[in-house]
PDB file of N, CA and C in Angstrom:
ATOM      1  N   UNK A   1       0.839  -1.177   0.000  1.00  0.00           N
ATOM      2  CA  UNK A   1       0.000   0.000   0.000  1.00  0.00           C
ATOM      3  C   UNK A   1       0.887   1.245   0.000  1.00  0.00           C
ATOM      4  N   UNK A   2       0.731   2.399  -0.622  1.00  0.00           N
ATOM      5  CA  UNK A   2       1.594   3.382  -1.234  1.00  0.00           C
ATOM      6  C   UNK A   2       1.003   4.673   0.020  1.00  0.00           C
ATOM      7  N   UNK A   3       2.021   5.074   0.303  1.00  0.00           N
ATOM      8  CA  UNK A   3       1.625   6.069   1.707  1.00  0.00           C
ATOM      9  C   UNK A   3       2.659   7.221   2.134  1.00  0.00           C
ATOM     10  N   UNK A   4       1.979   8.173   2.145  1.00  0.00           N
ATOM     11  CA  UNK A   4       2.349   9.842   1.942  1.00  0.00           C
ATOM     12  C   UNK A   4       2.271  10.078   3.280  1.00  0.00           C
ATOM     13  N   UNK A   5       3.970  10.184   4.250  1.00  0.00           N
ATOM     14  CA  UNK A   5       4.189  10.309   5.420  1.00  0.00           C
ATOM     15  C   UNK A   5       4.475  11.725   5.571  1.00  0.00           C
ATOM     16  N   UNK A   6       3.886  12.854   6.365  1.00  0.00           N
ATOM     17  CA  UNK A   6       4.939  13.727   6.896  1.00  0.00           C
ATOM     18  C   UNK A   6       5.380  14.153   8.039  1.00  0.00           C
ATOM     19  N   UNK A   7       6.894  14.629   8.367  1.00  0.00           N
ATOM     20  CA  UNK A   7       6.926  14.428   9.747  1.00  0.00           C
ATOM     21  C   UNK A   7       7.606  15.528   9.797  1.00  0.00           C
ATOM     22  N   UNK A   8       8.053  16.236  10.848  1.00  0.00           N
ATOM     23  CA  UNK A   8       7.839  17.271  11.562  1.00  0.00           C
ATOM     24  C   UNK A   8       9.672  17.114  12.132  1.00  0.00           C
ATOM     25  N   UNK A   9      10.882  17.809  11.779  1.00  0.00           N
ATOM     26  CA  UNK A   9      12.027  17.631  12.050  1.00  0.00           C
ATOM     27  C   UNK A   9      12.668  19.007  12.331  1.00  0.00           C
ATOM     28  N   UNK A  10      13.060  18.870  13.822  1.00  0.00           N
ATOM     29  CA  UNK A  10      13.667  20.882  13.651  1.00  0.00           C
ATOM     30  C   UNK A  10      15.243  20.310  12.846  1.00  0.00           C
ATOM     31  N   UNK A  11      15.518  20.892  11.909  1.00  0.00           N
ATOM     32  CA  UNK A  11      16.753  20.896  11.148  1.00  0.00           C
ATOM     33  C   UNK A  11      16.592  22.187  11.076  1.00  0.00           C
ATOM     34  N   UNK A  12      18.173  22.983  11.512  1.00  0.00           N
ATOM     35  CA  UNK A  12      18.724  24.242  11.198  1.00  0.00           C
ATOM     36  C   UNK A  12      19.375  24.522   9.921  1.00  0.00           C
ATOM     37  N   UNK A  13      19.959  23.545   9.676  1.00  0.00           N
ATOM     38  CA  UNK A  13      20.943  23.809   8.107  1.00  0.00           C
ATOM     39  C   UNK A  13      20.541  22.629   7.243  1.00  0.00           C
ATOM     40  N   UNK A  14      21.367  23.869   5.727  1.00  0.00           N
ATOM     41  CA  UNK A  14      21.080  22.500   4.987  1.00  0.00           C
ATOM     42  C   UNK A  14      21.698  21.506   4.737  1.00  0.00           C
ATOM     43  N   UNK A  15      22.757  21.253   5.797  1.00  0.00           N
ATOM     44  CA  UNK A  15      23.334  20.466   5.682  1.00  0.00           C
ATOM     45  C   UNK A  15      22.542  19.458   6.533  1.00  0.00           C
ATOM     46  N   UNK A  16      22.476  19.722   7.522  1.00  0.00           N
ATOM     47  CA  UNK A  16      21.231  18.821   8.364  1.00  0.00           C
ATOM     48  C   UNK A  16      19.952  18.206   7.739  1.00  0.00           C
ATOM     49  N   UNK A  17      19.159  19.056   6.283  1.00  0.00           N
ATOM     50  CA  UNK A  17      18.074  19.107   5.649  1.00  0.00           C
ATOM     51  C   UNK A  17      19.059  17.287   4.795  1.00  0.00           C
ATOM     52  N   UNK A  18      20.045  17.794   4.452  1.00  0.00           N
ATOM     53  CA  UNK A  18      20.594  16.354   2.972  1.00  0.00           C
ATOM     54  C   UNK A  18      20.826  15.276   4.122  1.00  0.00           C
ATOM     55  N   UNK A  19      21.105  14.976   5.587  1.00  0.00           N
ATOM     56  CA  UNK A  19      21.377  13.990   6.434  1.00  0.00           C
ATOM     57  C   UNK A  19      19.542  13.740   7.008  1.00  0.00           C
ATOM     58  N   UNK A  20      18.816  14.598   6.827  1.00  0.00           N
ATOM     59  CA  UNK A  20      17.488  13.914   7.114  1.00  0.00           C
ATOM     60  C   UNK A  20      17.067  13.343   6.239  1.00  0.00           C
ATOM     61  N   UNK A  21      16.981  13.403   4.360  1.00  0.00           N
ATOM     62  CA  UNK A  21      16.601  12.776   3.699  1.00  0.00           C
ATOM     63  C   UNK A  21      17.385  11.961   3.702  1.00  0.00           C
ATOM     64  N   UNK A  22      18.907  11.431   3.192  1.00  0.00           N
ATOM     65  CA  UNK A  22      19.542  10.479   3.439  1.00  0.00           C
ATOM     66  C   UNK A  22      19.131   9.274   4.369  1.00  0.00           C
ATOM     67  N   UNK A  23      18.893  10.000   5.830  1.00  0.00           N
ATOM     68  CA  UNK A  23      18.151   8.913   6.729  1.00  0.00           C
ATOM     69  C   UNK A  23      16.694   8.487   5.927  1.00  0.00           C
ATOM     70  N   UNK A  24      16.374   9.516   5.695  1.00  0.00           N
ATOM     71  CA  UNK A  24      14.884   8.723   5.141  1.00  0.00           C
ATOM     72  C   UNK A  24      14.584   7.713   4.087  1.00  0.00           C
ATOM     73  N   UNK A  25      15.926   7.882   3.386  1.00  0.00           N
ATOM     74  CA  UNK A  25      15.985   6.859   1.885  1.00  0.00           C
ATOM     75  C   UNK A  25      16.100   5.429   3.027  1.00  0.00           C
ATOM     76  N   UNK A  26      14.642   4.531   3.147  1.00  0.00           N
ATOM     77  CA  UNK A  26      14.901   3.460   3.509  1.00  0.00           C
ATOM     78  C   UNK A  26      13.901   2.292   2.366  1.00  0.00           C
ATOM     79  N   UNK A  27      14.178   1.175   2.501  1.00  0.00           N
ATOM     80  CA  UNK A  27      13.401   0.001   1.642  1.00  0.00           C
ATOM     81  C   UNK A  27      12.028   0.770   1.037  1.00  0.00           C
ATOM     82  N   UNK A  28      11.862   0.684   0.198  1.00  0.00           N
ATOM     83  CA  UNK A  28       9.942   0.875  -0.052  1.00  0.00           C
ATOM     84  C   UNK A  28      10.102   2.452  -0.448  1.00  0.00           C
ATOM     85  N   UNK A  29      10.861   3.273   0.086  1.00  0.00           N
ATOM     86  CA  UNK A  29      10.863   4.855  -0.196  1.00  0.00           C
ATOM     87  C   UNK A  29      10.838   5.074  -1.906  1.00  0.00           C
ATOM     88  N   UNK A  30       9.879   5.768  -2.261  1.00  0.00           N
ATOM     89  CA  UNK A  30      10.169   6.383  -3.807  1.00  0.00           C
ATOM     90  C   UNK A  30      10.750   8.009  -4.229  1.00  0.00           C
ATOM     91  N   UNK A  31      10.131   8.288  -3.079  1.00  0.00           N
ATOM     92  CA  UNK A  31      10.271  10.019  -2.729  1.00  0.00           C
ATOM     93  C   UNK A  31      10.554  10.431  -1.215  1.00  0.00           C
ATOM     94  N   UNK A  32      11.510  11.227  -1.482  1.00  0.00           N
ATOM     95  CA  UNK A  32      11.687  12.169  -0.608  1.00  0.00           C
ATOM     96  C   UNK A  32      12.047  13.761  -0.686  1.00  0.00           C
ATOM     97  N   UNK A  33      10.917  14.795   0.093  1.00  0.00           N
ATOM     98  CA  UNK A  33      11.176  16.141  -0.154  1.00  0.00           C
ATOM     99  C   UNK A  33      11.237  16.593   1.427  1.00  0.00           C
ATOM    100  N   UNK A  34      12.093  18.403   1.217  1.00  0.00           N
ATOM    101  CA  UNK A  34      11.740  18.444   2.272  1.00  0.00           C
ATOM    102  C   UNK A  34      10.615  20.126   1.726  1.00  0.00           C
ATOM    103  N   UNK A  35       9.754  20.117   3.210  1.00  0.00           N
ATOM    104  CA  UNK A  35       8.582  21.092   2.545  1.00  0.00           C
ATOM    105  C   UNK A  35       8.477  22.202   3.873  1.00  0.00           C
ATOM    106  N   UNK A  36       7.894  23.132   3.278  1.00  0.00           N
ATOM    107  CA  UNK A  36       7.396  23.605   4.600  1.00  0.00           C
ATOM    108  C   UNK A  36       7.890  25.031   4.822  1.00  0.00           C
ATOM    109  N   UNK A  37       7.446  25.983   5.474  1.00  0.00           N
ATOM    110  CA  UNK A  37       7.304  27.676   5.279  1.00  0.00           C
ATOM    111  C   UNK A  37       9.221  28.228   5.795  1.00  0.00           C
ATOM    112  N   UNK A  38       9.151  27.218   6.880  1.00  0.00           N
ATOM    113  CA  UNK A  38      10.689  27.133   7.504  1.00  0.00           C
ATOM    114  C   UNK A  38      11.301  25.844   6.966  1.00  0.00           C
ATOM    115  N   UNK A  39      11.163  25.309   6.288  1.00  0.00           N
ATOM    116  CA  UNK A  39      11.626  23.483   5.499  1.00  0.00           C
ATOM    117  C   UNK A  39      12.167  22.977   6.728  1.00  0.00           C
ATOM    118  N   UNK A  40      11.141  22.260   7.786  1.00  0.00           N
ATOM    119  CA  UNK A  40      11.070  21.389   8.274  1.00  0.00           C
ATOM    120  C   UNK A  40      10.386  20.832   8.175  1.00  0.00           C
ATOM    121  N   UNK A  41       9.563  20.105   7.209  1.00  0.00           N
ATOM    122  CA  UNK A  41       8.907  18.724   7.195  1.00  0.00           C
ATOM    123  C   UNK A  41       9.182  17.995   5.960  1.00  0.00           C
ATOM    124  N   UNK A  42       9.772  16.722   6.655  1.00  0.00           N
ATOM    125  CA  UNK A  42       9.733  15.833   6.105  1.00  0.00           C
ATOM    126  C   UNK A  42       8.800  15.186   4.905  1.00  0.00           C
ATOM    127  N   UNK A  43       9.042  14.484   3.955  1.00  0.00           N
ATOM    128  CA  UNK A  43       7.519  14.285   3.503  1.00  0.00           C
ATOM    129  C   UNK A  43       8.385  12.531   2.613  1.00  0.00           C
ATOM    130  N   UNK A  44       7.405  11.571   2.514  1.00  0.00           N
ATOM    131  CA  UNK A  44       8.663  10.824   2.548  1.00  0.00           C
ATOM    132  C   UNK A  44       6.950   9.804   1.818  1.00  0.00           C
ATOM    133  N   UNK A  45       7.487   9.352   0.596  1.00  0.00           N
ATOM    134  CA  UNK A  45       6.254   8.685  -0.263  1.00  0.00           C
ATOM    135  C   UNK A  45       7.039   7.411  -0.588  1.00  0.00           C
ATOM    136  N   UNK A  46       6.049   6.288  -0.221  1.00  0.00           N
ATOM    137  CA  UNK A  46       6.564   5.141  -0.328  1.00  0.00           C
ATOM    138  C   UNK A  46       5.879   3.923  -0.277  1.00  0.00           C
ATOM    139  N   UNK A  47       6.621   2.827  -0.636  1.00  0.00           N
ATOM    140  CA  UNK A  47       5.004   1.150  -0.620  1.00  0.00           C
ATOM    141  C   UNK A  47       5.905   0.424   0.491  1.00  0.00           C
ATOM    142  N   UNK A  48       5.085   0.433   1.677  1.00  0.00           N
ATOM    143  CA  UNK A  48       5.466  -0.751   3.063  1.00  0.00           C
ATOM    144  C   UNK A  48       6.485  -0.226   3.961  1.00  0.00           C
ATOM    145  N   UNK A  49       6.321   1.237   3.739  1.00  0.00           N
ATOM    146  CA  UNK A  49       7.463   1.926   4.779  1.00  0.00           C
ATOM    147  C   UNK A  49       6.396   2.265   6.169  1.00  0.00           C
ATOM    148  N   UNK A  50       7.461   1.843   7.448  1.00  0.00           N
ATOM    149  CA  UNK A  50       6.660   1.733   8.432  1.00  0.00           C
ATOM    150  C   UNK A  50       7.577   3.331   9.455  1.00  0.00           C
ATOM    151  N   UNK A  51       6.186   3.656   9.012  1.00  0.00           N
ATOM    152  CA  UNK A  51       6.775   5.281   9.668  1.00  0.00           C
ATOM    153  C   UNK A  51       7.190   5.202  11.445  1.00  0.00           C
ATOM    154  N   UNK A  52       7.108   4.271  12.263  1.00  0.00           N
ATOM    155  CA  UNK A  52       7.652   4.296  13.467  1.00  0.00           C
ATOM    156  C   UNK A  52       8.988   4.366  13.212  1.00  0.00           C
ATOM    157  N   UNK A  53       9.415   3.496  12.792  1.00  0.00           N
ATOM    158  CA  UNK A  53      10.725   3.145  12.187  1.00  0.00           C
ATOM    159  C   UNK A  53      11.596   4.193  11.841  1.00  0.00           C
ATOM    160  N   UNK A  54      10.657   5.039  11.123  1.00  0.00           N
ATOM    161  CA  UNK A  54      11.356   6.159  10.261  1.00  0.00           C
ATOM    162  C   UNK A  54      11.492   7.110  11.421  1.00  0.00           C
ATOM    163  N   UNK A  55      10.376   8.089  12.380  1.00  0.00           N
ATOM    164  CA  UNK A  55      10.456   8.513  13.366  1.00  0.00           C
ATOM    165  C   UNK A  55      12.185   8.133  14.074  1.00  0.00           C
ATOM    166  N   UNK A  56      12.443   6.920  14.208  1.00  0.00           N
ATOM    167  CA  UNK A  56      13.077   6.441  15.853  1.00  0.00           C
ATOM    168  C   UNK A  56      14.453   6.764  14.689  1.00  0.00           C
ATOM    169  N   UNK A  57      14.645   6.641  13.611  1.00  0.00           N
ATOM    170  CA  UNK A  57      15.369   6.851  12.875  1.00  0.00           C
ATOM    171  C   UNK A  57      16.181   7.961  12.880  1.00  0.00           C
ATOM    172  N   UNK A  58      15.387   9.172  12.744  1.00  0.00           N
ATOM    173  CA  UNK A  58      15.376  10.364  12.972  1.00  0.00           C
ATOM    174  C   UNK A  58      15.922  11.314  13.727  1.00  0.00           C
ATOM    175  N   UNK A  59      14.978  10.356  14.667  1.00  0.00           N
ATOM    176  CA  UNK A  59      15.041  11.098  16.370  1.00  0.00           C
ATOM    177  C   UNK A  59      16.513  11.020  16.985  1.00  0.00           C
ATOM    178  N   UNK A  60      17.148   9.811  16.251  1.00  0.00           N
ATOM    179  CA  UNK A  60      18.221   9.297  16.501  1.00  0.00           C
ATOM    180  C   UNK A  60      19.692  10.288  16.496  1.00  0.00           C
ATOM    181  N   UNK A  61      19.449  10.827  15.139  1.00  0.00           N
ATOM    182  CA  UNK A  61      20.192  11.562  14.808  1.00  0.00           C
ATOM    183  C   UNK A  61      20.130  13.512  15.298  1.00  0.00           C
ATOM    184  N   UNK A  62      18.246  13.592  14.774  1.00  0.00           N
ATOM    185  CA  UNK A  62      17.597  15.387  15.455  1.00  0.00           C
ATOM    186  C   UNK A  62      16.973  14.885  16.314  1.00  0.00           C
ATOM    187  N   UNK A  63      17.367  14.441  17.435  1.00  0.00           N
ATOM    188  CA  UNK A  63      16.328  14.913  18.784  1.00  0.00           C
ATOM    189  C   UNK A  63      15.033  14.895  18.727  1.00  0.00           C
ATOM    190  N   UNK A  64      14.415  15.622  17.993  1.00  0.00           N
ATOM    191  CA  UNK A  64      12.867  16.141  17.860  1.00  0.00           C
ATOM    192  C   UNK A  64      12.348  15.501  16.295  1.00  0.00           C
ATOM    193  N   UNK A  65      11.703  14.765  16.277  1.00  0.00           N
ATOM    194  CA  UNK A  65      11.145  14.161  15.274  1.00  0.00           C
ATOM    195  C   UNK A  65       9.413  14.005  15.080  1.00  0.00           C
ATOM    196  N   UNK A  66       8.578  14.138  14.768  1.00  0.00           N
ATOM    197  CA  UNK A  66       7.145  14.030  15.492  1.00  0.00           C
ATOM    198  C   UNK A  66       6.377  13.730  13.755  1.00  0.00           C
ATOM    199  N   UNK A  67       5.560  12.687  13.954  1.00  0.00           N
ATOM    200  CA  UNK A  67       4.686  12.211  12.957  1.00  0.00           C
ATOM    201  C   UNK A  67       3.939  13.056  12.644  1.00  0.00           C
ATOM    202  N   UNK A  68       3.636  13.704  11.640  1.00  0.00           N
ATOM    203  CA  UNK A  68       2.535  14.807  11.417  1.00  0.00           C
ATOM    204  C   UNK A  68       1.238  13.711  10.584  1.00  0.00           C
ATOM    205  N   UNK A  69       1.120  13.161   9.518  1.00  0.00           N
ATOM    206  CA  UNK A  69       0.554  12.572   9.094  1.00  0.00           C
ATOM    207  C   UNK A  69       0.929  11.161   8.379  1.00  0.00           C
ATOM    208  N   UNK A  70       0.184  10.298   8.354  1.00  0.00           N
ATOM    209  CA  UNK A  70       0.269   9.256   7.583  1.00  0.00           C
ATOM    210  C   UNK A  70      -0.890   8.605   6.470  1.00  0.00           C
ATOM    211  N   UNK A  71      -0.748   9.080   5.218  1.00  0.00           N
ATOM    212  CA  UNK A  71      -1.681   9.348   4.390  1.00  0.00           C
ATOM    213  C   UNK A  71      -1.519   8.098   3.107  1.00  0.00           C
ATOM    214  N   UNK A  72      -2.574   7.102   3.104  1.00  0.00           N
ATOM    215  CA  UNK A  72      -3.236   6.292   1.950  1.00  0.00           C
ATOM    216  C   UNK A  72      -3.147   7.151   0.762  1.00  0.00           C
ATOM    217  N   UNK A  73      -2.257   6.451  -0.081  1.00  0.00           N
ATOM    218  CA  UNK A  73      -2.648   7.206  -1.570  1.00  0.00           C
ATOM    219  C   UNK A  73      -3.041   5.972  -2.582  1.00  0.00           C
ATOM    220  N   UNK A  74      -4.146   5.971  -3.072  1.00  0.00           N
ATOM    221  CA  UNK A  74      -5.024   5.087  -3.530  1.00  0.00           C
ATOM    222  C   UNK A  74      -4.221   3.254  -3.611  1.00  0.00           C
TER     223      UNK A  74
END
């Protein structure tokens, strides 16, 4: 099932912005952007990616990581 995650990452630089997608390129990922008025959110499109995973992933590296949505795309 194909599913439009976004999550919520304080990243200051953009160097921090290319080590959050990097983390995010995992199995199943097709896309990854980053979005958002200050570009902190994550947005991460993919078939059988299990967004806990991706979260603890994250968090691992920025501290603050937080699931904003997890969205069915047909």
């Amino acid at each position: 099932m194909k599913q439009k995650i976004v999550m919520e990452v304080s990243m200051n630089s953009e160097k921090c912005r290319l080590k959050a997608m990097k983390i995010a390129l995992v199995t199943g990922v097709t896309s990854v952007a980053i979005e958002g008025a200050d570009r902190s959110k994550v947005v991460v499109i993919g078939d059988g990616v299990d967004s806990a995973n991706l979260a603890k992933s994250l968090r691992k590296k920025f501290c603050c990581a937080n699931i904003e949505t997890v969205q069915s795309l047909g």
